[in-house]
C-alpha atoms as a PDB file:
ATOM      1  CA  UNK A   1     -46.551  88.864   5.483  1.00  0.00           C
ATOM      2  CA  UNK A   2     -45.042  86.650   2.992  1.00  0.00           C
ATOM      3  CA  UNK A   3     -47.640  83.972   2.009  1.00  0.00           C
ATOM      4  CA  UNK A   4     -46.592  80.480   0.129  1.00  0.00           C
ATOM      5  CA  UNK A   5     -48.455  78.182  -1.694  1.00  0.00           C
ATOM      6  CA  UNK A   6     -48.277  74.039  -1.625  1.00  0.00           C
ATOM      7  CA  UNK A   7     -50.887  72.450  -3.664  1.00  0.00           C
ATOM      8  CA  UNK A   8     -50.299  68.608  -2.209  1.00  0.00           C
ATOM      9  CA  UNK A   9     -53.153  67.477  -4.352  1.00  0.00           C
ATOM     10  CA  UNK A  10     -45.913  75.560  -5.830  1.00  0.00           C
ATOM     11  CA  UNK A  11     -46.570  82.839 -19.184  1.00  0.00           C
ATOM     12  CA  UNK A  12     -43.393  84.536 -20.329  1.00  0.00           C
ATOM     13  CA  UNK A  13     -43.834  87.435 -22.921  1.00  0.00           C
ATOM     14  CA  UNK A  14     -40.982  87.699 -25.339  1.00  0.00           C
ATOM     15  CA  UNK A  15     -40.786  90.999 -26.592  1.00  0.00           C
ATOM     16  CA  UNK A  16     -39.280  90.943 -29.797  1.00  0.00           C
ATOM     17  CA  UNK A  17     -38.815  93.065 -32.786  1.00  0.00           C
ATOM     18  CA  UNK A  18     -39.857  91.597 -36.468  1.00  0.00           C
ATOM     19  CA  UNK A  19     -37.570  92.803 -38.775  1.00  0.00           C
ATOM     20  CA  UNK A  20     -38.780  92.420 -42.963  1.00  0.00           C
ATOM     21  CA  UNK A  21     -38.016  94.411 -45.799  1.00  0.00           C
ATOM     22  CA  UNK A  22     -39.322  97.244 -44.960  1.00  0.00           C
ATOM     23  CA  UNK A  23     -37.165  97.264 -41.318  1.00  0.00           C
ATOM     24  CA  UNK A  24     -38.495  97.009 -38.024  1.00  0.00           C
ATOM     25  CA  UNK A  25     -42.204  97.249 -37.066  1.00  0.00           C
ATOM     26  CA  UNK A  26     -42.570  99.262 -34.182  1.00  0.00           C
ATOM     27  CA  UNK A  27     -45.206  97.788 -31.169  1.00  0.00           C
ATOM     28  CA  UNK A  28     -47.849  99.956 -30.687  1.00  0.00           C
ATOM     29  CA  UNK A  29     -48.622 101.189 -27.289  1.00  0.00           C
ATOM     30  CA  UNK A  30     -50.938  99.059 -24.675  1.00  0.00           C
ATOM     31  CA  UNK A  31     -50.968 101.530 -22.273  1.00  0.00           C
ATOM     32  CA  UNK A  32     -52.280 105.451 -22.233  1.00  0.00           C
ATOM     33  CA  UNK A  33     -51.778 107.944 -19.708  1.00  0.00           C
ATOM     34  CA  UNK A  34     -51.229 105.472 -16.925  1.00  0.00           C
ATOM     35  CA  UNK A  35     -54.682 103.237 -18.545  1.00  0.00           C
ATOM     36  CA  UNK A  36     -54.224 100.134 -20.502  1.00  0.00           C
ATOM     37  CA  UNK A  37     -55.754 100.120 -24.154  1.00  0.00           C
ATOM     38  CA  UNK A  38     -57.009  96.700 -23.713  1.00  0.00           C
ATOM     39  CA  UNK A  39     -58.370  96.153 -20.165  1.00  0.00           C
ATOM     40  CA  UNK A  40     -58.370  92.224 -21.229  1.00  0.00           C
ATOM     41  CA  UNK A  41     -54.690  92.823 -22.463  1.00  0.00           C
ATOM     42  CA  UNK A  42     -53.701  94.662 -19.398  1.00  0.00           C
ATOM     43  CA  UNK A  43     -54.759  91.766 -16.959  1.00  0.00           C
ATOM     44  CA  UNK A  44     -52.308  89.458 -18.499  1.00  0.00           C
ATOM     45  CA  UNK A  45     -49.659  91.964 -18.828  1.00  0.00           C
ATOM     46  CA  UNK A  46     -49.354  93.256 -15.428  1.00  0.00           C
ATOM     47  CA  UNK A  47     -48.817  88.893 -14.645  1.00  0.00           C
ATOM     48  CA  UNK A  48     -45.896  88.921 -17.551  1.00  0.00           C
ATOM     49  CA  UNK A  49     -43.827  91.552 -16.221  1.00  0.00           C
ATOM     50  CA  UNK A  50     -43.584  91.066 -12.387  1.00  0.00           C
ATOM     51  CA  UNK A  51     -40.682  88.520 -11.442  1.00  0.00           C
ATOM     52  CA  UNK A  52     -40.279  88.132  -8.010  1.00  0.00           C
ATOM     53  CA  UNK A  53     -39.378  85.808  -5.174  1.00  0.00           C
ATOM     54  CA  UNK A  54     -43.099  84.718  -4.257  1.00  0.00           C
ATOM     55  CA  UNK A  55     -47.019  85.477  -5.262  1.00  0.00           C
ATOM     56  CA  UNK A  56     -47.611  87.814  -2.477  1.00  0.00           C
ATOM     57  CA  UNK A  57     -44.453  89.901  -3.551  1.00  0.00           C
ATOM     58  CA  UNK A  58     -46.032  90.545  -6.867  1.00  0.00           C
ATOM     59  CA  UNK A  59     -49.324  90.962  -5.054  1.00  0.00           C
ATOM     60  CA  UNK A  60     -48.096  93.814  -2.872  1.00  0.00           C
ATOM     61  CA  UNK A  61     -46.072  95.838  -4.794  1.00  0.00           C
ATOM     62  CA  UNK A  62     -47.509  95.081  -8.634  1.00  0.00           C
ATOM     63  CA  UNK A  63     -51.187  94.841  -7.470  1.00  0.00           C
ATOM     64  CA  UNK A  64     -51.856  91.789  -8.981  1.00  0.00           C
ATOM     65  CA  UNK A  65     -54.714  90.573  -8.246  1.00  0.00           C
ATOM     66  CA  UNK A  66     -55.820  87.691 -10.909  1.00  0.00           C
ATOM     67  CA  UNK A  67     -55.753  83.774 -10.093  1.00  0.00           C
ATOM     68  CA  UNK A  68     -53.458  82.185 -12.701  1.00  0.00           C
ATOM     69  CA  UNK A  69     -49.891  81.139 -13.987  1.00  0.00           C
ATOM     70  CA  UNK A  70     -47.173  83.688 -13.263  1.00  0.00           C
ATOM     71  CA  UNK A  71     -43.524  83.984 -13.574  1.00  0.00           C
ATOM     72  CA  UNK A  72     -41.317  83.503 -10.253  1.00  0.00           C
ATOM     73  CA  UNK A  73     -37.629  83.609  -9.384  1.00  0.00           C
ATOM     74  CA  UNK A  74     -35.334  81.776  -7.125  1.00  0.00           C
ATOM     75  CA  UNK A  75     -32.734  83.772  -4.746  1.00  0.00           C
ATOM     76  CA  UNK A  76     -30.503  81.775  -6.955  1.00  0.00           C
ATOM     77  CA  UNK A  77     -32.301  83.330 -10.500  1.00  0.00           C
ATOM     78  CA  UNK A  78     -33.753  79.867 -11.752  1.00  0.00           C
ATOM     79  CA  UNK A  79     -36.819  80.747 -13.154  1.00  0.00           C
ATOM     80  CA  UNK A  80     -39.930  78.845 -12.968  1.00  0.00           C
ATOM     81  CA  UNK A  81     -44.229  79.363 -13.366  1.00  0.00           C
ATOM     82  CA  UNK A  82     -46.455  78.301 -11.282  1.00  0.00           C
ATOM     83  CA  UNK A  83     -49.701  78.941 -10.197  1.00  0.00           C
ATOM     84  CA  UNK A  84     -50.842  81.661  -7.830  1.00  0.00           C
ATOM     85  CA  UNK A  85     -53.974  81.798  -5.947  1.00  0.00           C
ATOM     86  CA  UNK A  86     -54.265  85.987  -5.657  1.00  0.00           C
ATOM     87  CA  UNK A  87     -57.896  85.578  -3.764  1.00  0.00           C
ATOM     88  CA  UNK A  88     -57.919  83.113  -0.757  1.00  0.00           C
ATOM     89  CA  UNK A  89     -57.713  85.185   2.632  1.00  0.00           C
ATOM     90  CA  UNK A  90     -55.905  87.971   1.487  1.00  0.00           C
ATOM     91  CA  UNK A  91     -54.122  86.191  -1.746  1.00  0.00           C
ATOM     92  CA  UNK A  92     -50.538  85.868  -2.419  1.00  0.00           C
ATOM     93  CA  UNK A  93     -50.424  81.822  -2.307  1.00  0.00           C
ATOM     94  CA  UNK A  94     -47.701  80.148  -4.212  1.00  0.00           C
ATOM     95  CA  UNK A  95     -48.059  76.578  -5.556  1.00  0.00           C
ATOM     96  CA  UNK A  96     -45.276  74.675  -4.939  1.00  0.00           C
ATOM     97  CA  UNK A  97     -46.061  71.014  -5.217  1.00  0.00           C
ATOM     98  CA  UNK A  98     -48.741  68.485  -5.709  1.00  0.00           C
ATOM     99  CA  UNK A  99     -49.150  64.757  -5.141  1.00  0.00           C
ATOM    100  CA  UNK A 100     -50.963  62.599  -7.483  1.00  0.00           C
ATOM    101  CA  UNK A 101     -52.449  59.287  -7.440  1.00  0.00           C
ATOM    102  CA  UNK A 102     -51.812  57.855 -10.353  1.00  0.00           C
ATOM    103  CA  UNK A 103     -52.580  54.378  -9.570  1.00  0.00           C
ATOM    104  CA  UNK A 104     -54.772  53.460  -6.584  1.00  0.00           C
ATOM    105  CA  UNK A 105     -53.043  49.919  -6.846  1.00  0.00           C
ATOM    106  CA  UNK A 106     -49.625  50.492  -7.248  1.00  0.00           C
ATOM    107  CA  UNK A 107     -47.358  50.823  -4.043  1.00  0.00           C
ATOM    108  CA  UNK A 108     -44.338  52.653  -4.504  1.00  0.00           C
ATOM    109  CA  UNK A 109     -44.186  52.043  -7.879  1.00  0.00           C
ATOM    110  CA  UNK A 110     -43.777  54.096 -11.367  1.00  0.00           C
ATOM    111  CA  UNK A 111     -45.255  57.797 -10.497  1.00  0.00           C
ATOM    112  CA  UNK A 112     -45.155  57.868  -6.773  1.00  0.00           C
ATOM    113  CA  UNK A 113     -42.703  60.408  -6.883  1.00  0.00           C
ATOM    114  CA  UNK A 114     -43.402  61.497  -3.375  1.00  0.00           C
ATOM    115  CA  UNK A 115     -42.688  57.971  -1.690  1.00  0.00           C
ATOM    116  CA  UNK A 116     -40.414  55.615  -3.845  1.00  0.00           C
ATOM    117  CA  UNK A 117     -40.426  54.245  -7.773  1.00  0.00           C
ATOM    118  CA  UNK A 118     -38.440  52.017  -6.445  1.00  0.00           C
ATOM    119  CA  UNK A 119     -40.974  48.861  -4.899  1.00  0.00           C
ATOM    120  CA  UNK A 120     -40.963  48.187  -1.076  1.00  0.00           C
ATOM    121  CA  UNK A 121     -37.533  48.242  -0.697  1.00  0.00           C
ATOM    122  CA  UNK A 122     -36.014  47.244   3.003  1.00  0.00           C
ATOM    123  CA  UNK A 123     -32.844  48.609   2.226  1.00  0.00           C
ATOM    124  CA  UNK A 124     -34.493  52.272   1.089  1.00  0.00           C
ATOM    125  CA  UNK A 125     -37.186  53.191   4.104  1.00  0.00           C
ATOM    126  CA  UNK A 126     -37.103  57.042   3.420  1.00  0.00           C
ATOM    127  CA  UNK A 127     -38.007  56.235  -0.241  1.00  0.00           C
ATOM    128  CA  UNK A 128     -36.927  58.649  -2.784  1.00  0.00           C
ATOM    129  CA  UNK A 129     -36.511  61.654   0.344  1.00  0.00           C
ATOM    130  CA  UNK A 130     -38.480  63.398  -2.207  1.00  0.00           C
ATOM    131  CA  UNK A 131     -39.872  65.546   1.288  1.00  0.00           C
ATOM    132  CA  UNK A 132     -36.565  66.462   2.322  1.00  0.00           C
ATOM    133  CA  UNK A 133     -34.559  67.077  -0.653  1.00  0.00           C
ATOM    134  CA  UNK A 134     -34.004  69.644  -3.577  1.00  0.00           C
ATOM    135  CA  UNK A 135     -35.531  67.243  -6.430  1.00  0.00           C
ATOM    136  CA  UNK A 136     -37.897  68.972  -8.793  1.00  0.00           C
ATOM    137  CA  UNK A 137     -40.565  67.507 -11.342  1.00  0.00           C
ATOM    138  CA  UNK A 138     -43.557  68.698 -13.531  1.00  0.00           C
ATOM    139  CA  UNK A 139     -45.267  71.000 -14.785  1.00  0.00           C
ATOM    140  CA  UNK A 140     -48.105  73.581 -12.703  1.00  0.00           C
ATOM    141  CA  UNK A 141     -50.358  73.345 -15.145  1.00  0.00           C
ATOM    142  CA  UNK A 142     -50.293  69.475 -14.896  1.00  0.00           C
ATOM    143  CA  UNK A 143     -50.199  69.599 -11.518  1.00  0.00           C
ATOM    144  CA  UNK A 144     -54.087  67.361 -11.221  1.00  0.00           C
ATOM    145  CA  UNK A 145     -52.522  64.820 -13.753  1.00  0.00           C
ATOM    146  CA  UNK A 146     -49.215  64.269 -12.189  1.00  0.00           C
ATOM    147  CA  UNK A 147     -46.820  64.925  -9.347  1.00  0.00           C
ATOM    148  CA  UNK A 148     -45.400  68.533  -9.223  1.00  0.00           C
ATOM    149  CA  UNK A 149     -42.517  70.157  -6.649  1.00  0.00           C
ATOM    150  CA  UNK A 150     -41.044  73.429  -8.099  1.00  0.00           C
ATOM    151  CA  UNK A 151     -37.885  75.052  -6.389  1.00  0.00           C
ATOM    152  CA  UNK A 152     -40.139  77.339  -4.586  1.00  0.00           C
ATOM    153  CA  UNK A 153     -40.450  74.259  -2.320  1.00  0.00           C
ATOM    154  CA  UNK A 154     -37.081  74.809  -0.981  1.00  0.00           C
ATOM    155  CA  UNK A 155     -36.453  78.336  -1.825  1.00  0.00           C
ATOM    156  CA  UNK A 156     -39.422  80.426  -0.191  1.00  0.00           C
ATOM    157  CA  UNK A 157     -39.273  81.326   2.989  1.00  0.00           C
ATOM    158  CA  UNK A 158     -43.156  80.521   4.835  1.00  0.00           C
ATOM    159  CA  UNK A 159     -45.040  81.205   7.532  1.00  0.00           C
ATOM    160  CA  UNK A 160     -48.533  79.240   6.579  1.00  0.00           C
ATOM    161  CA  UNK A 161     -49.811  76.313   4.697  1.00  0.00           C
ATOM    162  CA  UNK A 162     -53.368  76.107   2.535  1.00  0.00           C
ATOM    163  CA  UNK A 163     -54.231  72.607   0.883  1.00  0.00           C
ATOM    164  CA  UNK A 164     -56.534  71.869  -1.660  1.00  0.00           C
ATOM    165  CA  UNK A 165     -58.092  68.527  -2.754  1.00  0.00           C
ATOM    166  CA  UNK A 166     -58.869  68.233  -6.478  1.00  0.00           C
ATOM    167  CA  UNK A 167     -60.259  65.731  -8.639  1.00  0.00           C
ATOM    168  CA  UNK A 168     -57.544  64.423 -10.852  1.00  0.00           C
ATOM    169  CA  UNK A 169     -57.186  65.674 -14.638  1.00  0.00           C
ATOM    170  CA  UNK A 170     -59.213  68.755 -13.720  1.00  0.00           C
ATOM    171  CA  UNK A 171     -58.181  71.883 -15.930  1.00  0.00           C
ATOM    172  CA  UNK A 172     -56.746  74.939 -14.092  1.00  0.00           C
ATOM    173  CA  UNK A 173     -59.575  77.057 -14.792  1.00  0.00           C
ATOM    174  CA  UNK A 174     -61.593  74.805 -13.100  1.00  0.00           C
ATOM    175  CA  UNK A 175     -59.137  74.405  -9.758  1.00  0.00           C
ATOM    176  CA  UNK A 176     -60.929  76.672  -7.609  1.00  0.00           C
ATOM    177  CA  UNK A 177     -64.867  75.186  -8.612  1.00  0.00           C
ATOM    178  CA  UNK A 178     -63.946  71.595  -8.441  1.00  0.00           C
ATOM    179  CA  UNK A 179     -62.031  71.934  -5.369  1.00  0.00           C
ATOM    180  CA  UNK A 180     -63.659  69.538  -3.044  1.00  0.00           C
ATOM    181  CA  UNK A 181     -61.946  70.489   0.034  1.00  0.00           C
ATOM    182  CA  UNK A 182     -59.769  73.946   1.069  1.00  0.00           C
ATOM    183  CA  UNK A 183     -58.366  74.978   4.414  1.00  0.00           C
ATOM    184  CA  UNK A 184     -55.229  76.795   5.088  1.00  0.00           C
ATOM    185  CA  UNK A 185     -53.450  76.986   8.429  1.00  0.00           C
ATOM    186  CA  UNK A 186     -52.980  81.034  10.268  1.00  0.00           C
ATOM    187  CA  UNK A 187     -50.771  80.141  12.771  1.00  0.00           C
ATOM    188  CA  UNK A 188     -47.829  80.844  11.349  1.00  0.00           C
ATOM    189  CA  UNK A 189     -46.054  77.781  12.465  1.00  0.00           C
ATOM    190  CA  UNK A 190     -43.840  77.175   9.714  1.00  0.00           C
ATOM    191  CA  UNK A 191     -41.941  79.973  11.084  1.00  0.00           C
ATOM    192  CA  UNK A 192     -40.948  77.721  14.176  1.00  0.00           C
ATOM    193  CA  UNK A 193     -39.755  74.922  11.267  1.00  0.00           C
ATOM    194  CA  UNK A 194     -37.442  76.582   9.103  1.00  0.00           C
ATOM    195  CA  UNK A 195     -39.767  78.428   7.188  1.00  0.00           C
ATOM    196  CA  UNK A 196     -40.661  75.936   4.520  1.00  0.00           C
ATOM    197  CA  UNK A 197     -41.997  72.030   4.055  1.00  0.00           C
ATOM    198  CA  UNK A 198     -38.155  71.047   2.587  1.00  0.00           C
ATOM    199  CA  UNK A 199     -37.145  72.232   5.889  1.00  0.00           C
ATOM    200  CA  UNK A 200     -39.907  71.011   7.900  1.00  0.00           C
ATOM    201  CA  UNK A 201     -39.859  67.318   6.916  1.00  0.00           C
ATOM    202  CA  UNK A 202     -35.359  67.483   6.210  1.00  0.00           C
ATOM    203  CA  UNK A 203     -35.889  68.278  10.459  1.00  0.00           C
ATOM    204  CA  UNK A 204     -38.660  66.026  11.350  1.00  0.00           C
ATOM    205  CA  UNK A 205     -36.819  62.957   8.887  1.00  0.00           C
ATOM    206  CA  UNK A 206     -39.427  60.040  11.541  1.00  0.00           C
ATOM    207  CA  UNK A 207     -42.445  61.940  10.460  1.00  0.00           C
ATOM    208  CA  UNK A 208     -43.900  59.746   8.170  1.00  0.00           C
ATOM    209  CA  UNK A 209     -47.481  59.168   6.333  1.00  0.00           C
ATOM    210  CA  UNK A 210     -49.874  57.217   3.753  1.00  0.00           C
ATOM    211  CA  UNK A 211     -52.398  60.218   1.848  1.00  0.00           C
ATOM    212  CA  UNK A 212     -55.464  58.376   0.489  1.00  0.00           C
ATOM    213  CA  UNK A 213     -56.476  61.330  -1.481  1.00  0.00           C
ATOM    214  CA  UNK A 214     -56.253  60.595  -5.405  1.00  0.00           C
ATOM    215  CA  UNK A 215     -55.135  64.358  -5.695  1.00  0.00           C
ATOM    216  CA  UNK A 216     -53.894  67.109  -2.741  1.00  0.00           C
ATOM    217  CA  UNK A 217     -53.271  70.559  -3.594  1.00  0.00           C
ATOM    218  CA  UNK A 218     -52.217  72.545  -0.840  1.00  0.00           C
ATOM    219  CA  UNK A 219     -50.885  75.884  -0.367  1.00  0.00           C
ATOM    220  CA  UNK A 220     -48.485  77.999   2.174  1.00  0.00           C
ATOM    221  CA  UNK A 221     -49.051  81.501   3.322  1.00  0.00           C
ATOM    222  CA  UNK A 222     -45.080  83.523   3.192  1.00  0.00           C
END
């Protein structure tokens, strides 16, 4: 069951060889007889060479089982990272966006990426469309400091959704302790609405709403 991942609040390894006077320097080995070297090493390195379509891809068939930044791929091949929550109910959650409150005050104004930069504007009542459209922006990392949609918004096909609430600014190694809310839907309904949230709100263009929250992460089960 392909599982995707919105936070509302979804690390490359270039091999290289040095060359000097002496010529090339050959890598030594990480892994032995099926075992890596460096258990420490080997956690990262099993993230840095799965690419795939979603988290739970690279769960199931690389094993991956560590919280953290990976490496994903649209059906297109843009590449992107993002975060991937490899524990919640099974794992294989794939952040895809996050919305940030960057001024409590403000009202469609500079940052509110996810409504309009552009004031109260008559003339503009879908804002930006940023729900229904292909737009990306951010970073995952920054994802508690800023607004953040990746393409796996659009591109991964969903069944469920999981949403966390996180204090802005917090670090991502501190996502999952600071967290002061998270629930995820098991339903499947997203199924039923084209698979995704770009597809759910490009269909239901009326449904409309004002978040409170000062950061949302949420995530979708694919």
């Amino acid at each position: 069951m392909l599982r995707f991942v919105f936070f509302l609040m979804c690390l490359l390894q270039l091999r290289h060889t040095m060359l000097g006077v002496m010529g090339a320097v050959t890598p030594k080995p990480i892994i032995i007889n099926g075992t890596y070297i460096n258990p420490e090493l080997g956690k990262y390195h099993a993230r840095l060479r799965t690419i795939a379509r979603s988290c739970l891809y690279i769960k199931e068939k690389h094993g991956a089982s560590q919280d953290g930044m990976y490496i994903l791929t649209t059906e297109s091949g843009t590449y992107y990272q993002t975060f991937c929550d490899m524990t919640t109910a099974g794992g294989g959650w794939t952040l895809v966006a996050s919305v940030h409150e960057n001024n409590i005050n403000g009202k469609c104004s500079l940052g509110d990426r996810w409504s309009s930069q552009q004031g109260n504007d008559q003339n503009l009542p879908e804002g930006d469309g940023t729900w229904a459209n292909t737009v990306t922006f951010g970073t995952a990392e920054a994802s508690t400091s800023d607004d953040y949609k990746n393409p796996g918004y659009y591109d991964i096909s969903a069944q469920d959704v999981s949403v966390w609430h996180i204090p802005n600014n917090e670090q991502l190694k501190s996502w999952t302790s600071s967290a002061i809310l998270r629930y995820h839907t098991e339903s499947q309904f997203l199924t039923e609405h084209g698979g995704n949230l770009y597809h759910l709100f490009k269909k239901q263009r009326n449904c409309k709403g004002y978040m409170h929250y000062q950061t949302i992460v949420s995530a979708n089960k694919l």
